[in-house]
N, C-alpha and C. Protein backbone atom coordinates (compact mmCIF):
# COMPACT_ATOMS: atom_id res chain seq x y z
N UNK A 1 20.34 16.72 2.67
CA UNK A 1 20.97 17.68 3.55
C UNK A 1 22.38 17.24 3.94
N UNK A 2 22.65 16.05 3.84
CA UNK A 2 24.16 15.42 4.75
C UNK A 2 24.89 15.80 3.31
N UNK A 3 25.02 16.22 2.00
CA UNK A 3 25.29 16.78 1.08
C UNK A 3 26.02 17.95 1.33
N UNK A 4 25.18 18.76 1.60
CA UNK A 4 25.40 20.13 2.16
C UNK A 4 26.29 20.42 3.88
N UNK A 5 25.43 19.22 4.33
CA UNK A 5 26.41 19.82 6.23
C UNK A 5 27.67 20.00 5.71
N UNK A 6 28.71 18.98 4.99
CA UNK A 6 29.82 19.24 5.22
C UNK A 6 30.85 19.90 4.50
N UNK A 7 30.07 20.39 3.38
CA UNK A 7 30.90 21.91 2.85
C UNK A 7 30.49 23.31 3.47
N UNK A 8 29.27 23.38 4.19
CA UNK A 8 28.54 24.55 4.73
C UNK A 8 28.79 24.64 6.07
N UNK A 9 29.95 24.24 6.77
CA UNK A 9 30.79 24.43 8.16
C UNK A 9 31.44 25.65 8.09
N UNK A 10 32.03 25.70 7.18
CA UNK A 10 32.85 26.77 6.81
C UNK A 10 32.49 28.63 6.51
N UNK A 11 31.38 28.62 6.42
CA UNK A 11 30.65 29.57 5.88
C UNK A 11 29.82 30.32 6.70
N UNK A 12 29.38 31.67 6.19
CA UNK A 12 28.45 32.76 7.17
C UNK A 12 27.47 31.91 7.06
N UNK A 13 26.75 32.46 8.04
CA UNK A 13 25.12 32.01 8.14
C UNK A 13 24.14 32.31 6.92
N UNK A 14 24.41 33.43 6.62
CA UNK A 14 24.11 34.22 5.53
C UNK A 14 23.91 33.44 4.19
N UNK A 15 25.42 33.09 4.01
CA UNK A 15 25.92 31.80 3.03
C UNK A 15 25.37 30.71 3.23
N UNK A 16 25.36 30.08 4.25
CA UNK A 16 24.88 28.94 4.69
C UNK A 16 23.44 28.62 4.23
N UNK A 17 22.83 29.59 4.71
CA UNK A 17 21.27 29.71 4.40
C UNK A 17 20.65 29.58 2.96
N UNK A 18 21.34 30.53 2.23
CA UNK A 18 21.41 30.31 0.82
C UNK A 18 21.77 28.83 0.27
N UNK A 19 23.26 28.65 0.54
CA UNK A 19 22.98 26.82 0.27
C UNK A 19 22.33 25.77 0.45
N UNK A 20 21.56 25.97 1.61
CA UNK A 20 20.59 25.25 2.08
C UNK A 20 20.06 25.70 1.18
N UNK A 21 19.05 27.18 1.05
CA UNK A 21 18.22 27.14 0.36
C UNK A 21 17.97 26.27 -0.74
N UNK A 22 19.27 26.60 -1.94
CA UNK A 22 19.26 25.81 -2.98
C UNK A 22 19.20 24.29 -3.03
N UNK A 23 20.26 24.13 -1.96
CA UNK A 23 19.47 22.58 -2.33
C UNK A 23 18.34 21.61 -1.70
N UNK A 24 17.87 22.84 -0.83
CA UNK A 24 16.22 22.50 -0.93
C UNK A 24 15.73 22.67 -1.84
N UNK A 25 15.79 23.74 -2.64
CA UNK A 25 15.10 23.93 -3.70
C UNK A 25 15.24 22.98 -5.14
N UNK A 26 16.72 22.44 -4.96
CA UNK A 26 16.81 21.97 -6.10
C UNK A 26 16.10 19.95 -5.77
N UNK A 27 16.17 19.74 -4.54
CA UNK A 27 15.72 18.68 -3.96
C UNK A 27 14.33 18.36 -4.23
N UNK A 28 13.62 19.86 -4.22
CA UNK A 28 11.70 19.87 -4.21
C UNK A 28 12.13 19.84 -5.88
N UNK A 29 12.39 20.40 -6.81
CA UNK A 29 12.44 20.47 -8.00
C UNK A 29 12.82 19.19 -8.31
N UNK A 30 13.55 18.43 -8.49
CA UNK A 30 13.86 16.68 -9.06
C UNK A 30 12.94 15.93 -8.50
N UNK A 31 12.30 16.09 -7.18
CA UNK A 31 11.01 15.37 -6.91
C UNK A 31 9.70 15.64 -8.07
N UNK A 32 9.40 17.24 -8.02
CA UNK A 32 8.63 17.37 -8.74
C UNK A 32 8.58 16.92 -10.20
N UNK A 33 9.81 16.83 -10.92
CA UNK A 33 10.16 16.40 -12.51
C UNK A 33 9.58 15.05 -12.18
N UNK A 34 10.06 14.12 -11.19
CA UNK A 34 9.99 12.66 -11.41
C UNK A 34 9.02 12.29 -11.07
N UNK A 35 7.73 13.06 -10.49
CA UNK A 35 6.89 12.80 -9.90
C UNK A 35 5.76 12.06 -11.08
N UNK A 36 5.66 12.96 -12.37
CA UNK A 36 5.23 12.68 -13.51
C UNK A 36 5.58 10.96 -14.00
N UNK A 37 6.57 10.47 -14.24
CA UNK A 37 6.80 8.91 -14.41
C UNK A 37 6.62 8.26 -13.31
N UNK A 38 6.30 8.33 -12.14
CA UNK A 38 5.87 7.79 -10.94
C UNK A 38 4.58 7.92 -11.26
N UNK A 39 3.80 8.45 -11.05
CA UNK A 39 2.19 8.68 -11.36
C UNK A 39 2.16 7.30 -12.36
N UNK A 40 2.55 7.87 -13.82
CA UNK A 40 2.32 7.17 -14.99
C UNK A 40 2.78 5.64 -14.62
N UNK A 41 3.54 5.40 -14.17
CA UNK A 41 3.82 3.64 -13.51
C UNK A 41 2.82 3.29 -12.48
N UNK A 42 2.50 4.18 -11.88
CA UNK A 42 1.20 3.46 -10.82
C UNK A 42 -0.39 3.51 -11.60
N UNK A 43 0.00 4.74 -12.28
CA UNK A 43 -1.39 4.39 -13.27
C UNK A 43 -1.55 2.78 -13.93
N UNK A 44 -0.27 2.61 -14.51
CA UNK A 44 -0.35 1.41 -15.13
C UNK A 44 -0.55 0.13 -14.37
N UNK A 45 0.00 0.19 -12.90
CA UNK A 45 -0.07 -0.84 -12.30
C UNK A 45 -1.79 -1.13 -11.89
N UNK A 46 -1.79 0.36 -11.87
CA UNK A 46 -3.80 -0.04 -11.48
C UNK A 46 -4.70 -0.19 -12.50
N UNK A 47 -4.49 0.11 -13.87
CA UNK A 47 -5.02 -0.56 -14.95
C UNK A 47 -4.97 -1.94 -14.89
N UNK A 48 -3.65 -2.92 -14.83
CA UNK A 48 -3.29 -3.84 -14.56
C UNK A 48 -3.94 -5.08 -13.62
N UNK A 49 -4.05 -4.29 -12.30
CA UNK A 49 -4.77 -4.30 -11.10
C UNK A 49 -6.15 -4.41 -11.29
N UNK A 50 -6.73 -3.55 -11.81
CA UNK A 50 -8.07 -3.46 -12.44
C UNK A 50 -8.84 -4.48 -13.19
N UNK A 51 -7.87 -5.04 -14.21
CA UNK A 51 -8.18 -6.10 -15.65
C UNK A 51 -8.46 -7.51 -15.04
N UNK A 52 -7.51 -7.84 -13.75
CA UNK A 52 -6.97 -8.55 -13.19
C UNK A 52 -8.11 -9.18 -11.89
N UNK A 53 -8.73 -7.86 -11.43
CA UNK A 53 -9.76 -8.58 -10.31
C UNK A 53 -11.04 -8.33 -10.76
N UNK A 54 -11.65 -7.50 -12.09
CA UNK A 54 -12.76 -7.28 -12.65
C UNK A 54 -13.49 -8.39 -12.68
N UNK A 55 -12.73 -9.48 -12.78
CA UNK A 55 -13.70 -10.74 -13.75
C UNK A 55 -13.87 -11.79 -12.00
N UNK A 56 -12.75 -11.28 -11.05
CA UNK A 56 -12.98 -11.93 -9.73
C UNK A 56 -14.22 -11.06 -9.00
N UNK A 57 -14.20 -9.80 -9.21
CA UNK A 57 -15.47 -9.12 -8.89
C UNK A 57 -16.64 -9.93 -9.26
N UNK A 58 -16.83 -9.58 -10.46
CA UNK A 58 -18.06 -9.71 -11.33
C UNK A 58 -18.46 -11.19 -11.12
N UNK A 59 -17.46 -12.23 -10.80
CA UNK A 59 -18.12 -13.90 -10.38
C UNK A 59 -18.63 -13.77 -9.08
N UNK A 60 -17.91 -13.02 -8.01
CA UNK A 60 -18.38 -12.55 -7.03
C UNK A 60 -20.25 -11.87 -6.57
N UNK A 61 -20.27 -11.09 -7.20
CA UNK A 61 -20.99 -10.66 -7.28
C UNK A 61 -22.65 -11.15 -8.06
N UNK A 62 -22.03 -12.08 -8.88
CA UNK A 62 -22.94 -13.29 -9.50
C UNK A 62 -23.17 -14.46 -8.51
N UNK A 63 -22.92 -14.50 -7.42
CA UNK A 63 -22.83 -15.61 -6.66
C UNK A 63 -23.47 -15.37 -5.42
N UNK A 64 -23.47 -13.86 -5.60
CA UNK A 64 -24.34 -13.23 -4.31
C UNK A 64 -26.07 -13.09 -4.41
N UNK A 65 -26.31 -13.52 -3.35
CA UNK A 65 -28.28 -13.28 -3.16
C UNK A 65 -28.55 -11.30 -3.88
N UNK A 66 -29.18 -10.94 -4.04
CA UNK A 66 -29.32 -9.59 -4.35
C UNK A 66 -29.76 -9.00 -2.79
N UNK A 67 -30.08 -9.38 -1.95
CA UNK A 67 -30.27 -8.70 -0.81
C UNK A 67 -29.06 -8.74 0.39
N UNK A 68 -27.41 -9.50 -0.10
CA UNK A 68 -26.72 -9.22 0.70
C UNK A 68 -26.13 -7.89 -0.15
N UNK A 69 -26.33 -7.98 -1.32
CA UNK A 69 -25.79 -6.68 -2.00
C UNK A 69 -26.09 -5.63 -1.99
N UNK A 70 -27.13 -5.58 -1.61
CA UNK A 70 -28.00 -4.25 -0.84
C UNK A 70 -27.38 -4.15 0.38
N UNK A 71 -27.32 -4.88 1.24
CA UNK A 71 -27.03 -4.35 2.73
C UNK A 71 -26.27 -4.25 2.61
N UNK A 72 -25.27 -4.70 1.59
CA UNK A 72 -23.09 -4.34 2.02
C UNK A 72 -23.33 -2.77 1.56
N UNK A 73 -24.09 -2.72 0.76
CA UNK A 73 -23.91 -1.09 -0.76
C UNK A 73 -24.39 -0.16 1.03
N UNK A 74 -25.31 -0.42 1.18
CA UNK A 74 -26.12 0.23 2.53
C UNK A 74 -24.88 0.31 3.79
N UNK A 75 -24.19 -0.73 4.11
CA UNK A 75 -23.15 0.03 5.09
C UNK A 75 -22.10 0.46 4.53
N UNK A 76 -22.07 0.44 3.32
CA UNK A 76 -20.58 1.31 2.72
C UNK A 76 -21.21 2.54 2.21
N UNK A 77 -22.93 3.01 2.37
CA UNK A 77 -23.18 4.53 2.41
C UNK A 77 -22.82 4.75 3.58
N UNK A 78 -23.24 4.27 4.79
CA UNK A 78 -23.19 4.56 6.24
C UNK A 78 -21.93 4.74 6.54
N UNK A 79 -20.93 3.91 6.31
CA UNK A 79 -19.29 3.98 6.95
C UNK A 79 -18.53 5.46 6.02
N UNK A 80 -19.21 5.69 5.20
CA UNK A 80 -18.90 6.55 3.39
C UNK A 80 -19.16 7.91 4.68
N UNK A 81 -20.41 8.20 5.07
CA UNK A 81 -20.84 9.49 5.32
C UNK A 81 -20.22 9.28 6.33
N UNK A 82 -20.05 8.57 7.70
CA UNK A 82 -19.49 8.55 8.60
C UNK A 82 -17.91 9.14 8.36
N UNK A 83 -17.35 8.70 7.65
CA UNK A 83 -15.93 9.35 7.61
C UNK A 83 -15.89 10.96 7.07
N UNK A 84 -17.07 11.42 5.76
CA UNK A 84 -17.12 12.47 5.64
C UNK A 84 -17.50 13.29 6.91
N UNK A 85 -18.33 13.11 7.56
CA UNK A 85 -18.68 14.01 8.85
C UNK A 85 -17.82 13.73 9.60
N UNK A 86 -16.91 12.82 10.28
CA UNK A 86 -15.68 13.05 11.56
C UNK A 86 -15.21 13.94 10.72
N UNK A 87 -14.65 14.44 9.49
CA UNK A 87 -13.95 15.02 8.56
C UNK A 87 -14.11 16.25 8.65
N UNK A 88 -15.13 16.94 8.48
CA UNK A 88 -16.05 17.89 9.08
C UNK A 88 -16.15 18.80 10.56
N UNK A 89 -15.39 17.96 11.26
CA UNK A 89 -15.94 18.73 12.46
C UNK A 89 -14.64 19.14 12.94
């Protein structure tokens, strides 16, 4: 917008409005184009991310009794539905 304030002093409202318009519009439009290679770089970073703590999981999880792994799985249904229902109302 500080683009626009200071050629759009000069001008009807009318005018004004319209320039704004556009370069709102053209502002939401270059977001939207770049939005696509943004995605695709965070995709990659969480593939990355992924490869990276799988094998820290999985020792994890080998190291655990089978009955604390039940009760964590059991409050992450409970805390899971809890957020869906505040969500809800």
């Amino acid at each position: 917008m500080d683009e626009v304030a200071g050629m759009a002093q000069a001008i009807s409202a009318a005018h004004y409005q319209e320039v704004v318009d556009d370069h709102m519009n053209n502002s939401n439009w270059s977001k939207m184009i770049q939005i696509a290679d943004s995605l695709c770089g965070k995709w990659k970073k969480a593939q990355e991310g992924f490869s990276t703590t799988k094998l820290a999981f999985e020792q994890l999880i080998d190291s655990l009794e089978p009955v604390m792994i039940d009760e964590w799985t059991n409050q992450e249904r409970v805390a899971m539905c809890a957020v869906l229902n505040w969500g809800l109302q």
